[in-house]
Protein backbone atom coordinates (compact mmCIF):
# COMPACT_ATOMS: atom_id res chain seq x y z
CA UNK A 1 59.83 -27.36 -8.82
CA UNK A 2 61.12 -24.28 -10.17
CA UNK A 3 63.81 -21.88 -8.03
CA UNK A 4 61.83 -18.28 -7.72
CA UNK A 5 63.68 -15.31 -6.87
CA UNK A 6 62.05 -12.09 -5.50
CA UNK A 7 64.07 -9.35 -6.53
CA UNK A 8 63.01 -6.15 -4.42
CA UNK A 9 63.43 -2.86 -6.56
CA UNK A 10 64.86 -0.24 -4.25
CA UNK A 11 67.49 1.50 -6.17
CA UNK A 12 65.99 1.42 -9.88
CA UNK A 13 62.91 1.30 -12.12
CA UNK A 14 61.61 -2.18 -13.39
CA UNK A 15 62.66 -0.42 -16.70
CA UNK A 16 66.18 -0.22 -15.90
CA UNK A 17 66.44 -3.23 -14.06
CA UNK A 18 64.35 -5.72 -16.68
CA UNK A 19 66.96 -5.46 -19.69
CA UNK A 20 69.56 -6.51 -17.98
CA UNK A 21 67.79 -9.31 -16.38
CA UNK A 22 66.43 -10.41 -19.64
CA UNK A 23 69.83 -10.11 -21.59
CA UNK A 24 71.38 -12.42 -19.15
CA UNK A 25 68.61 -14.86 -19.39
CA UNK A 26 68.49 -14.59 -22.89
CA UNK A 27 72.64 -15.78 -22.70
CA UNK A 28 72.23 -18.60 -20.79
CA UNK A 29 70.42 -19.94 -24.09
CA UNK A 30 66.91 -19.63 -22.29
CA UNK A 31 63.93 -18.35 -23.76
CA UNK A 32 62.01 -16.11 -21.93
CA UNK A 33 57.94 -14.68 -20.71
CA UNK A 34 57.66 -11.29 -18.89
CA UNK A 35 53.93 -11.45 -17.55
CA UNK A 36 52.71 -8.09 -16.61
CA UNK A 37 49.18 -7.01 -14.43
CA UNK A 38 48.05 -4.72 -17.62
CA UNK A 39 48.33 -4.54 -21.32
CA UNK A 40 49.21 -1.23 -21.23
CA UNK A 41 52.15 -2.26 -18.69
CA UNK A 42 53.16 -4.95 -21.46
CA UNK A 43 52.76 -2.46 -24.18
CA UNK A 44 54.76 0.12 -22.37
CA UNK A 45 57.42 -2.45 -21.85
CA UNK A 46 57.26 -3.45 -25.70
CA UNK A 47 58.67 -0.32 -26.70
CA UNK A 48 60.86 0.26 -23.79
CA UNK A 49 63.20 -2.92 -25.00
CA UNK A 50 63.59 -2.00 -28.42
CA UNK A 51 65.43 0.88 -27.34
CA UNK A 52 66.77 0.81 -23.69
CA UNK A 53 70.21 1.33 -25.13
CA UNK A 54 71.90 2.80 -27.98
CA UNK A 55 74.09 -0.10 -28.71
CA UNK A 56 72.00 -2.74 -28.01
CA UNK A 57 67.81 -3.96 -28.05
CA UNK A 58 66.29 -6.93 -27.20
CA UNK A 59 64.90 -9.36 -29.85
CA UNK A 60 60.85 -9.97 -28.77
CA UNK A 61 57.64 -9.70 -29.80
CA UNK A 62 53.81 -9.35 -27.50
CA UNK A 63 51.00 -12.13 -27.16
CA UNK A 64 49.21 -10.39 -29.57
CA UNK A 65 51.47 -10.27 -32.48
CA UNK A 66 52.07 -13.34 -34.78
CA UNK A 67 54.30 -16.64 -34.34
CA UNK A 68 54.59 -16.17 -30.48
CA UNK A 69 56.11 -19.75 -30.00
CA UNK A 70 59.42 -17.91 -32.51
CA UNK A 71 60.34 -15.69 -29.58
CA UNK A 72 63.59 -15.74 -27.89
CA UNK A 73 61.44 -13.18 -25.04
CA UNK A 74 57.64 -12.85 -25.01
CA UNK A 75 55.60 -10.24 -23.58
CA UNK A 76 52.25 -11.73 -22.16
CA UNK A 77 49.35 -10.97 -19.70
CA UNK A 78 48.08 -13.90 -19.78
CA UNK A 79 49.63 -17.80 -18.32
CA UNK A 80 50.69 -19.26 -21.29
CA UNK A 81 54.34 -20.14 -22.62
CA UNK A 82 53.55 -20.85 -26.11
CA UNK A 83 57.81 -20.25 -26.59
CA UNK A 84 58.18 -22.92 -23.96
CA UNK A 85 60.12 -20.24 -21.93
CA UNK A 86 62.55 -21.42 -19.10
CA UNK A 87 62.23 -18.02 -16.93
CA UNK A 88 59.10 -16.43 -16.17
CA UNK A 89 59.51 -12.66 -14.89
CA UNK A 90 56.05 -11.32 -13.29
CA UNK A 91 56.04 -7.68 -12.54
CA UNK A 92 53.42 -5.05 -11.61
CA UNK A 93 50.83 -7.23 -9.87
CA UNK A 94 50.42 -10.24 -12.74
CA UNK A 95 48.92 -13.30 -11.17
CA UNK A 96 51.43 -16.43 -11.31
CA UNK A 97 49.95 -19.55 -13.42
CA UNK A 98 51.41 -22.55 -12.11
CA UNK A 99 55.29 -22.72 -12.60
CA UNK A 100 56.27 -26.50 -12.38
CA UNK A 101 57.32 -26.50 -15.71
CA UNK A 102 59.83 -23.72 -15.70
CA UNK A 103 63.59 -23.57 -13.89
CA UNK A 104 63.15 -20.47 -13.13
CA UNK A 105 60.53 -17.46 -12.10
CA UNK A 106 61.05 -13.78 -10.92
CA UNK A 107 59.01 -11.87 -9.19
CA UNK A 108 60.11 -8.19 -9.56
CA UNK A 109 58.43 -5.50 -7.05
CA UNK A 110 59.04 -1.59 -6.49
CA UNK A 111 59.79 -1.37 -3.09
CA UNK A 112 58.27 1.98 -2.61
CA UNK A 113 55.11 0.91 -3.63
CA UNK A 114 52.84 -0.94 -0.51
CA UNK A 115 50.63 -2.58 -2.57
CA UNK A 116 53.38 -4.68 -4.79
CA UNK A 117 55.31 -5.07 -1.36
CA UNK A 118 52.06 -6.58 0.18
CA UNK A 119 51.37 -8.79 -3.59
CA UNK A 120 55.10 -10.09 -3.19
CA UNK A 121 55.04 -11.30 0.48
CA UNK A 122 51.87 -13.12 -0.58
CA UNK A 123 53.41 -14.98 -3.36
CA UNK A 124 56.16 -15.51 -1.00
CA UNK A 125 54.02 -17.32 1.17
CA UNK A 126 52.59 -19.05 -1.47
CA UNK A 127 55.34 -20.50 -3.90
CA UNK A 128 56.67 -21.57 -0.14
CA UNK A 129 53.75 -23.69 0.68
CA UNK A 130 53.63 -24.94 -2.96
CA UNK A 131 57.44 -26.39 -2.22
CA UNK A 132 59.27 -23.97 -4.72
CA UNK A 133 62.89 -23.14 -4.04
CA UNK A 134 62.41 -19.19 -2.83
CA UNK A 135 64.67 -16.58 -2.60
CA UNK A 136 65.16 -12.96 -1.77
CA UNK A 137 67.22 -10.48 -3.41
CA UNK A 138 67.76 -7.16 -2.95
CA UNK A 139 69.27 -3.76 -4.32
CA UNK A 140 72.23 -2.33 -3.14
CA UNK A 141 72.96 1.84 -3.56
CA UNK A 142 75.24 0.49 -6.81
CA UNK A 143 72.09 -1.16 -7.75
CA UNK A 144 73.98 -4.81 -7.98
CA UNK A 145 71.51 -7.56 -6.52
CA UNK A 146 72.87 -9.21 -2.94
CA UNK A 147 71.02 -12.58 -2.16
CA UNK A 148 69.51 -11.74 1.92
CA UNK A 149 68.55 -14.63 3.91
């Protein structure tokens, strides 16, 4: 069973809260999937990583581009893991495909928006039921992430 972690965006933008995620991922020696709801989410996102900061991008490629199975992060809005990812981040609505084969998957919602609120308590509910490890993590006014019970 994987450990899923809901971490509830209340101080930030997915934007500025995804690199971050996905750098630290990315040093534990994982490889990583970032499902979104829409292609144009995924696309957005695409660009967004290849220059989020000056000094820095993120190495990965979309499910549409060649040799997905060669990426250290892939961008997907489909189920897959053709790059045998360890981490699955789902954001902005994206269904969950079955997650017993990965250690890890993160559900990241905007708390100001009902409908993703609503979506997340569902999944909740679900990866519960299904016997995952859950947890719930939130923003702080610093925007560090504190584990609630």
């Amino acid at each position: 069973m994987a450990n899923v972690l809901f971490y509830h965006l209340t101080e930030s933008t997915l934007e500025d809260a995804l690199p971050g995620l996905l750098e630290r991922s990315v040093d534990r020696g994982w490889r990583a999937v970032v499902q979104t709801g829409t292609e144009e989410r995924r696309d957005a996102l695409d660009m967004h990583l290849w220059i989020f900061r000056d000094d820095s991008f993120l190495a990965h490629a979309t499910d549409r581009e060649a040799h997905p199975a060669d990426q250290p992060i892939l961008l997907t809005t489909g189920d897959a893991n053709p790059n045998e990812a360890q981490i699955r981040f789902l954001v902005d609505g994206a269904t969950p495909p079955d997650l017993a084969g990965y250690e890890r998957a993160v559900f990241l919602f905007d708390g100001h928006d009902a409908a993703q609120v609503e979506a997340a308590r569902a999944h909740w509910k679900t990866m519960k039921d299904a016997g995952h490890a859950v947890t719930y993590w939130q923003q702080t006014p610093d925007r560090r992430w504190e584990r609630k019970a």
